[in-house]
Protein backbone atom coordinates (compact mmCIF):
# COMPACT_ATOMS: atom_id res chain seq x y z
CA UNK A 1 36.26 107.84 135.41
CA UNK A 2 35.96 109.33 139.16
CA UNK A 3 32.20 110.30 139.79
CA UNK A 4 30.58 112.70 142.62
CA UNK A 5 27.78 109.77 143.92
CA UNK A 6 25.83 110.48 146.81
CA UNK A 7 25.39 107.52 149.56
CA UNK A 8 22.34 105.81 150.77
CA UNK A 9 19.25 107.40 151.90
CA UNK A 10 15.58 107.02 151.56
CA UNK A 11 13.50 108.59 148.63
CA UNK A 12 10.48 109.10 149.72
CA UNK A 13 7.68 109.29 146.84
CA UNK A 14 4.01 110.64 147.23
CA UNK A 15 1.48 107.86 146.14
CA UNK A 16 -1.97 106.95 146.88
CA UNK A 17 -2.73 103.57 148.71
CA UNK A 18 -4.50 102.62 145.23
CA UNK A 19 -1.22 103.20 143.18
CA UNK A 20 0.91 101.39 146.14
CA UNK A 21 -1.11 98.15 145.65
CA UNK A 22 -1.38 98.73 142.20
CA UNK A 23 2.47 98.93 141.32
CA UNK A 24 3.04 96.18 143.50
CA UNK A 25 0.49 93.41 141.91
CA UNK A 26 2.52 94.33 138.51
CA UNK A 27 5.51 93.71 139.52
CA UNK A 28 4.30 90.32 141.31
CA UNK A 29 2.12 89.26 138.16
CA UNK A 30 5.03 89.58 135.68
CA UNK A 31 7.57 86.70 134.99
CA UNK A 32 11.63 87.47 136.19
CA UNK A 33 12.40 88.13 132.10
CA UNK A 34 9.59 90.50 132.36
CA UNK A 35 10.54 92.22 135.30
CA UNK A 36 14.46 92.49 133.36
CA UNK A 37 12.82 93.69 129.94
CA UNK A 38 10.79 96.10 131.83
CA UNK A 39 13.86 97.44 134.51
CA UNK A 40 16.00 98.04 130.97
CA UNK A 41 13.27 99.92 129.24
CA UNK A 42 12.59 102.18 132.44
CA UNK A 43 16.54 102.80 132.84
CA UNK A 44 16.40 104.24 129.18
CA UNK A 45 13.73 106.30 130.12
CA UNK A 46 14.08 109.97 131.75
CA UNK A 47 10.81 110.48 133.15
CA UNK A 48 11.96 114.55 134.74
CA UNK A 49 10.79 117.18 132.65
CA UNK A 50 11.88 121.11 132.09
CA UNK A 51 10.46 123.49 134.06
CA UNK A 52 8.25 124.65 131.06
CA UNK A 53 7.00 121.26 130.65
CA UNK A 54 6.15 120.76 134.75
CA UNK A 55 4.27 124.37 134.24
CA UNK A 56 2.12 123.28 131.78
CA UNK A 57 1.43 119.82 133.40
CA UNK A 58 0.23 121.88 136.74
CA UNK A 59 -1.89 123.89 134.63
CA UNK A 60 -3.31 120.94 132.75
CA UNK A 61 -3.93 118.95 136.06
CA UNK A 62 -5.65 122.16 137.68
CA UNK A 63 -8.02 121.03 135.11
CA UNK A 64 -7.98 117.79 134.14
CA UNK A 65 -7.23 114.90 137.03
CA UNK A 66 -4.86 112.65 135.68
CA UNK A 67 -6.18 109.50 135.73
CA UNK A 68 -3.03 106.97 135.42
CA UNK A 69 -3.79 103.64 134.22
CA UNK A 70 -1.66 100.54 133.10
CA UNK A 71 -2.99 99.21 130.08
CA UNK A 72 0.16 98.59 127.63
CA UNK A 73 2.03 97.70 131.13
CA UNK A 74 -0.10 95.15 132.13
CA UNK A 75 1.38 92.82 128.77
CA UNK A 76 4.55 93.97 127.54
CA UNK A 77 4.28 91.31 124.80
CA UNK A 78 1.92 92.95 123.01
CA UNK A 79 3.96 95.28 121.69
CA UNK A 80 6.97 92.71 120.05
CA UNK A 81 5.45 94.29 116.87
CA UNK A 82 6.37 97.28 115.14
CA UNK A 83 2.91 97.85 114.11
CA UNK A 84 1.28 97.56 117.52
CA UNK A 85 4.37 99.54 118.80
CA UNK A 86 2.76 102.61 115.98
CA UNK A 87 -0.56 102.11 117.26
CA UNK A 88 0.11 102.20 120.84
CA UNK A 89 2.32 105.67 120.21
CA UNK A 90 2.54 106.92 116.88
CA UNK A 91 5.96 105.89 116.32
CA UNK A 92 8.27 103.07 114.44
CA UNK A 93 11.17 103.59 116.59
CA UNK A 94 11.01 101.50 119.34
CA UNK A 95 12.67 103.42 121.59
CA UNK A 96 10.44 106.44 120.98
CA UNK A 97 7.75 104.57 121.60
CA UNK A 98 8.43 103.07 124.72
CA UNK A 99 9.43 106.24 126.46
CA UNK A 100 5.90 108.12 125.05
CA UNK A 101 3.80 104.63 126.91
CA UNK A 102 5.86 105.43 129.97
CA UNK A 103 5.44 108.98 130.10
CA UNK A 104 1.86 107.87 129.60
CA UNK A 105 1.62 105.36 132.12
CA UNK A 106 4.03 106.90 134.67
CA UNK A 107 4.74 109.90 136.40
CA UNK A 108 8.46 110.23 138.30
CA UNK A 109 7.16 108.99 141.07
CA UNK A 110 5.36 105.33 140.10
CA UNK A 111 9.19 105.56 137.87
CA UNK A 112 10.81 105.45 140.97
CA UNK A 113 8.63 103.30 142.84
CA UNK A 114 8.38 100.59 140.02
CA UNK A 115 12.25 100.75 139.55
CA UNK A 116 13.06 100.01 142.98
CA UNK A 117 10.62 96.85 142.79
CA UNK A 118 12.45 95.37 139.95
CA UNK A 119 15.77 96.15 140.99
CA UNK A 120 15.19 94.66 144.44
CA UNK A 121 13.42 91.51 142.30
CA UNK A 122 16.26 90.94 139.68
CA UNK A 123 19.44 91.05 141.76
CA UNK A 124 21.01 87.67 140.89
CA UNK A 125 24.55 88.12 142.33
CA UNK A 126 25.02 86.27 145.94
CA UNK A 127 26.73 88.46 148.90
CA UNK A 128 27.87 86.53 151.72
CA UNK A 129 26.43 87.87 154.86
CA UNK A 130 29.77 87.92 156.29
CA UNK A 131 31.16 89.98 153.31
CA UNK A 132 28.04 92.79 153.68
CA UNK A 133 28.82 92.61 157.70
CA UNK A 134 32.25 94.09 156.93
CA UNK A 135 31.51 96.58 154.63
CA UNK A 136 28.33 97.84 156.69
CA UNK A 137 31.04 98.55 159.51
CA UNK A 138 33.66 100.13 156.98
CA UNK A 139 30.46 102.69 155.72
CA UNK A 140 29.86 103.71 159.81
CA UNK A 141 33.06 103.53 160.66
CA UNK A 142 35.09 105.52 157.81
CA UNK A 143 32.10 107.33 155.55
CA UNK A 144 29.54 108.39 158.15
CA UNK A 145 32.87 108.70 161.28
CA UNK A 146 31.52 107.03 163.67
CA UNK A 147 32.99 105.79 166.30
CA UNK A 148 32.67 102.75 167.37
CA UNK A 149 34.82 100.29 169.70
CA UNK A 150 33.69 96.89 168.27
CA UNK A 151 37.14 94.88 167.19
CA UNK A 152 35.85 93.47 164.22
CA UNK A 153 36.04 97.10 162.60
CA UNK A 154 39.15 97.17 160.18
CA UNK A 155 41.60 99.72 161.97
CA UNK A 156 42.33 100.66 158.45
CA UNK A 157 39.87 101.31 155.17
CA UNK A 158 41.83 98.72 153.21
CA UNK A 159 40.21 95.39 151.92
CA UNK A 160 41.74 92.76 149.65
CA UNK A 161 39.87 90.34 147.93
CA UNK A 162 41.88 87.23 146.89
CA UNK A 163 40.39 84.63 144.04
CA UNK A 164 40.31 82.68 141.24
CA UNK A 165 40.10 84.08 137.49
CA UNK A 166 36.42 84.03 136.81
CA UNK A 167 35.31 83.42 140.22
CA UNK A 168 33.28 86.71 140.56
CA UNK A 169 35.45 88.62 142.67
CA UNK A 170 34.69 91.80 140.46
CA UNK A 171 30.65 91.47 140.07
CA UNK A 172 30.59 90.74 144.27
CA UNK A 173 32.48 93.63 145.21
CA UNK A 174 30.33 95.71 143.08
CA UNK A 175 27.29 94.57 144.31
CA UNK A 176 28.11 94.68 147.79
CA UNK A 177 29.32 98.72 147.14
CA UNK A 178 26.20 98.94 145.50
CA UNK A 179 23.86 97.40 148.55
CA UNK A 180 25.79 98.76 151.48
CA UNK A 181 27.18 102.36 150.10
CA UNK A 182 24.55 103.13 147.58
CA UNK A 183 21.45 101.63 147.32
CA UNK A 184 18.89 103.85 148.31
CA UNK A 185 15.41 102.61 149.93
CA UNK A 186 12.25 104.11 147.96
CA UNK A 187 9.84 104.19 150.68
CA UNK A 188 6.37 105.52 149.46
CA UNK A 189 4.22 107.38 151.81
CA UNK A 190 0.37 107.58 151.62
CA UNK A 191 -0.26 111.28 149.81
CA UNK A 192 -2.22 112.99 152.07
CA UNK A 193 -3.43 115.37 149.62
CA UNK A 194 -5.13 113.06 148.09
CA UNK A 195 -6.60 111.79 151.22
CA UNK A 196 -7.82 114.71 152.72
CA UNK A 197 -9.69 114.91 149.62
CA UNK A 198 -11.60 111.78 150.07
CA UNK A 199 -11.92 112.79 153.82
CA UNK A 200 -13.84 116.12 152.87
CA UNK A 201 -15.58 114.77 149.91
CA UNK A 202 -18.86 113.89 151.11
CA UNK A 203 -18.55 117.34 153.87
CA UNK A 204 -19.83 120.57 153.81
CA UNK A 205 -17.37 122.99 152.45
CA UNK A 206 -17.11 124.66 155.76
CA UNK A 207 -16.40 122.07 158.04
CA UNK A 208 -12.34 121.58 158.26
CA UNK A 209 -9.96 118.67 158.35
CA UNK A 210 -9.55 118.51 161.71
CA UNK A 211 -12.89 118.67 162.68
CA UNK A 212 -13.23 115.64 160.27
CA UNK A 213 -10.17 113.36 160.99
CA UNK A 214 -8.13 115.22 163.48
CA UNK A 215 -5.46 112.17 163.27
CA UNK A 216 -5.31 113.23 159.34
CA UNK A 217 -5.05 116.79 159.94
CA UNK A 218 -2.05 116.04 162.33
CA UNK A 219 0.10 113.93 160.09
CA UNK A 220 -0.37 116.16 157.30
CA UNK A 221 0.83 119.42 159.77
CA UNK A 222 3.52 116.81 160.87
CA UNK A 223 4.75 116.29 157.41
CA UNK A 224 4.51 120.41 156.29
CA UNK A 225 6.92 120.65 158.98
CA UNK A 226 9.34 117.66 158.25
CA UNK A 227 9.13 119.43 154.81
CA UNK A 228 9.84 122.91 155.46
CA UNK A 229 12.92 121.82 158.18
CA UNK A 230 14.12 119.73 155.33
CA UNK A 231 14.79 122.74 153.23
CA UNK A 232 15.71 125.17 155.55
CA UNK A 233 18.55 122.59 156.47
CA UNK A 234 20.27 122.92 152.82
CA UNK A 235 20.11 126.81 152.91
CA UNK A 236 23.79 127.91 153.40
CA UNK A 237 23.13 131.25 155.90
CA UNK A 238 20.12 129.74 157.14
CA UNK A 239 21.18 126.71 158.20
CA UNK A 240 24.24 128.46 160.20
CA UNK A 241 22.21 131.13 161.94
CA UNK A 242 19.74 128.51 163.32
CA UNK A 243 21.84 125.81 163.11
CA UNK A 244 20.92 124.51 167.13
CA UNK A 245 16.91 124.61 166.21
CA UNK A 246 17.47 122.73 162.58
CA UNK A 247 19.95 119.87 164.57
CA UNK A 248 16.99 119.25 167.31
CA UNK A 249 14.35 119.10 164.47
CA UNK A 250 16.73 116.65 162.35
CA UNK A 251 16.81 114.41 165.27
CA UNK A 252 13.74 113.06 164.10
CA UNK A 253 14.07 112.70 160.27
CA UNK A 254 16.40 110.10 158.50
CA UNK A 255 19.92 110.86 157.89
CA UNK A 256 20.92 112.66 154.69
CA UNK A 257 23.37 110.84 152.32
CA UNK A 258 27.20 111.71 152.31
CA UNK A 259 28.89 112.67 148.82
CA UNK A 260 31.86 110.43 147.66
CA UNK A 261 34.25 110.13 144.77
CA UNK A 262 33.41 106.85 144.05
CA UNK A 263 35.87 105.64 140.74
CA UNK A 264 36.91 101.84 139.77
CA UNK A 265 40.57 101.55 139.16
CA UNK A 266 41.96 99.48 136.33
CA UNK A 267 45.56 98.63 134.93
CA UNK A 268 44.61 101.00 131.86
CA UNK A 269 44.73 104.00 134.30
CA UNK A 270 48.54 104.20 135.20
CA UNK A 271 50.08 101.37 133.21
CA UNK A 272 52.54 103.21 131.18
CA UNK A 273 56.23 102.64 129.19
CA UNK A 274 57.94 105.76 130.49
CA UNK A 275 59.84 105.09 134.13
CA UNK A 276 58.45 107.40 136.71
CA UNK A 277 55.36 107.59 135.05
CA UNK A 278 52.93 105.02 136.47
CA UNK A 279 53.42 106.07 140.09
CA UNK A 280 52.01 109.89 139.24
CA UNK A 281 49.16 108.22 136.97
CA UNK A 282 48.17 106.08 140.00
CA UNK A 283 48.13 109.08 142.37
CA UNK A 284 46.11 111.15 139.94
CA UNK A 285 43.84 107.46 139.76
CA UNK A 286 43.51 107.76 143.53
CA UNK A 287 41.99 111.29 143.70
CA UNK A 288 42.44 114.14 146.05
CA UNK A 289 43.70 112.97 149.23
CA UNK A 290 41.58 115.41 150.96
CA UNK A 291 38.42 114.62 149.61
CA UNK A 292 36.25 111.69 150.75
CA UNK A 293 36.91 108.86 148.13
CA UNK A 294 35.94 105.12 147.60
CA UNK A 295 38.13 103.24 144.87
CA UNK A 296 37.54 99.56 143.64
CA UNK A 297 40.95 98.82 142.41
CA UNK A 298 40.78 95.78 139.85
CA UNK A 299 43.72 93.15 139.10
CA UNK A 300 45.33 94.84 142.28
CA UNK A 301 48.78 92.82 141.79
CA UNK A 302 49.94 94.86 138.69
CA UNK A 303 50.17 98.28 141.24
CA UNK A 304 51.59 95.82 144.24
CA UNK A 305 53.62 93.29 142.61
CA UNK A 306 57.23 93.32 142.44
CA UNK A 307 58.97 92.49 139.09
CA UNK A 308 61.52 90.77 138.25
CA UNK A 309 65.00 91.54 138.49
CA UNK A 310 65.73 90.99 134.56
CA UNK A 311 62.19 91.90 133.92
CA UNK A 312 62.43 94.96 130.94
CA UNK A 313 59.67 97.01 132.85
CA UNK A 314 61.45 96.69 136.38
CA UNK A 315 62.03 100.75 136.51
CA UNK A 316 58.67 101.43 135.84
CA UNK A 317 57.30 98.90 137.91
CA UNK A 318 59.43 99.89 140.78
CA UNK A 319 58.15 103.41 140.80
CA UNK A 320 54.55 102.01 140.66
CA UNK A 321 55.13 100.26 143.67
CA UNK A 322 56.81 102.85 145.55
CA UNK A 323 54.17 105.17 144.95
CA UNK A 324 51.55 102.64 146.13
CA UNK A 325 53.29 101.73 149.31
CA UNK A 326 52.96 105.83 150.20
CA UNK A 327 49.55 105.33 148.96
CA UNK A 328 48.92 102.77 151.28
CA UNK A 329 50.30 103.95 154.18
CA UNK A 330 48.76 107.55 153.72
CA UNK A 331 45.34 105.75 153.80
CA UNK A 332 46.68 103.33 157.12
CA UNK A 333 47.62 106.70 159.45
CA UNK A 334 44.22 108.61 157.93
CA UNK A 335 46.23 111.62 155.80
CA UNK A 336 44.18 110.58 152.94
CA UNK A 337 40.48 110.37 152.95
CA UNK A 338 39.82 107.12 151.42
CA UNK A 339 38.69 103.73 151.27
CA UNK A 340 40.18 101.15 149.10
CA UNK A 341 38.74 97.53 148.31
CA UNK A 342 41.39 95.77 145.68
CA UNK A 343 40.89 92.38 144.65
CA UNK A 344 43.40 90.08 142.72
């Protein structure tokens, strides 16, 4: 099923230098089936909350600091039994009670943070470098439009991966979509909220940041900015009106991510026993040619290959092909917006 996905570009969360170092000595103490157990229980867990709920956690923290802590973290093990699982969080079902230590443990942005580790740690699927040099130059060349005059960029978006049943062909291509088009880098960046309030701590009330740490007081004025730009940017009339002034202050921030209808394309999806039929079901398969798309098309020699002459499904085979040759060739002269990686 075609999905809206949005490429890379880097998340940046707000943490403290303590949480930095302390998110990154769990991740380094825990063994690799550790790391997998804990990626899988933090992918079942939605750590955003309604706007009700993020009201009454501002109110509550205007209060009462926060003080996150991993205890339960720190040895998944220990909770293997049901009866630890109800002391730890009031609750049987393990499910339940895994999301209620996370919450606990967690807010969205140690989620992020944390998930990123372990899904950096846990990839176990090779990419040749030669394989990710290709597709880095297809994403500049026919996602972002740049132009470039380097020959080794395909003159059209078409790849075609040839292999062996059960050779990986379908997990490599994935992960190399996934690394190249996709995968965003969490940075985190020191919150300098939270500094500033160890800065002023130990100061008179009426002394000021930047009489303190000027260097401080600059980065976080730097950031406000970066911050307010940032939003003005995604403001429809705004962002037209002053459209000059936001393009000189983007010159200086990392580039936003592009939307794309990313789908992968089976046989299932236009495979059919009427004549005429499969060649409209693989158009519809291939999207709107005027919309940015990226389709993984899998066992690519039942759209491509030619039957045979006495073969019963010749007629509807030969309108399958027929509609992928115009397919094809829309993609090859640019009237359709797309990028298509087959592999058979």
């Amino acid at each position: 099923m075609p999905q809206t996905r949005k490429t890379k570009a880097p998340i940046y969360v707000s943490l403290s230098e303590k949480r930095i170092k302390q998110i990154e000595e769990l991740v380094a103490g825990w063994s690799n089936e550790t790391r997998r157990f804990a990626l899988r229980r933090l992918h079942q867990h939605n750590p955003h909350h309604s706007a009700l709920k993020r009201l009454l956690l501002f109110i509550y923290g205007l209060f009462n600091k926060r003080n996150l802590e991993f205890k339960l973290l720190q040895n998944p093990s220990l909770l293997n039994d049901w009866h630890s699982r109800f002391e730890a969080a009031g609750s049987q079902d393990a499910t339940a009670a895994w999301n209620r230590i996370l919450a606990r443990e967690l807010n969205q942005d140690d989620h992020r943070y944390l998930t990123y580790l372990l899904e950096k740690e846990t990839i176990d699927t090779f990419v040749p470098r030669t394989l990710s040099n290709t597709f880095e130059k297809l994403y500049h060349a026919f996602i972002l439009k740049e132009y470039s005059e380097d020959l080794d960029v395909p003159r059209a978006p078409l790849v075609l991966v040839i292999g062996n049943s059960g050779s990986g062909k379908s997990a490599t291509i994935k992960q190399v979509i996934e690394d190249i088009f996709f995968a965003s880098e969490v940075k985190p960046v020191i919150d300098l909220k939270i500094k500033r309030d160890e800065v002023l701590s130990d100061q008179p009330f009426w002394r000021s940041l930047a009489e303190v740490d000027p260097e401080l007081a600059i980065r976080t004025e730097s950031r406000r900015q970066r911050n307010r730009v940032r939003l003005v940017s995604r403001l429809p009339i705004i962002r037209y009106i002053f459209r000059n002034q936001i393009s000189r202050a983007l010159s200086t921030i990392d580039e936003e991510g592009v939307r794309v209808d990313y789908a992968m394309i089976t046989p299932n999806d236009y495979q059919t026993a009427f004549a005429g039929e499969p060649g409209n079901y693989l158009r519809k398969a291939m999207g709107d040619p005027g919309r940015l798309c990226l389709r993984h098309m899998e066992e690519a020699h039942s759209a491509f290959g030619v039957a045979d002459e006495r073969s019963p499904i010749k007629s509807q085979q030969s309108t399958l092909v027929d509609a992928a040759n115009i397919i094809l060739d829309e993609i090859a002269y640019g009237r359709r917006d797309c990028i298509l990686v087959a592999t058979t």
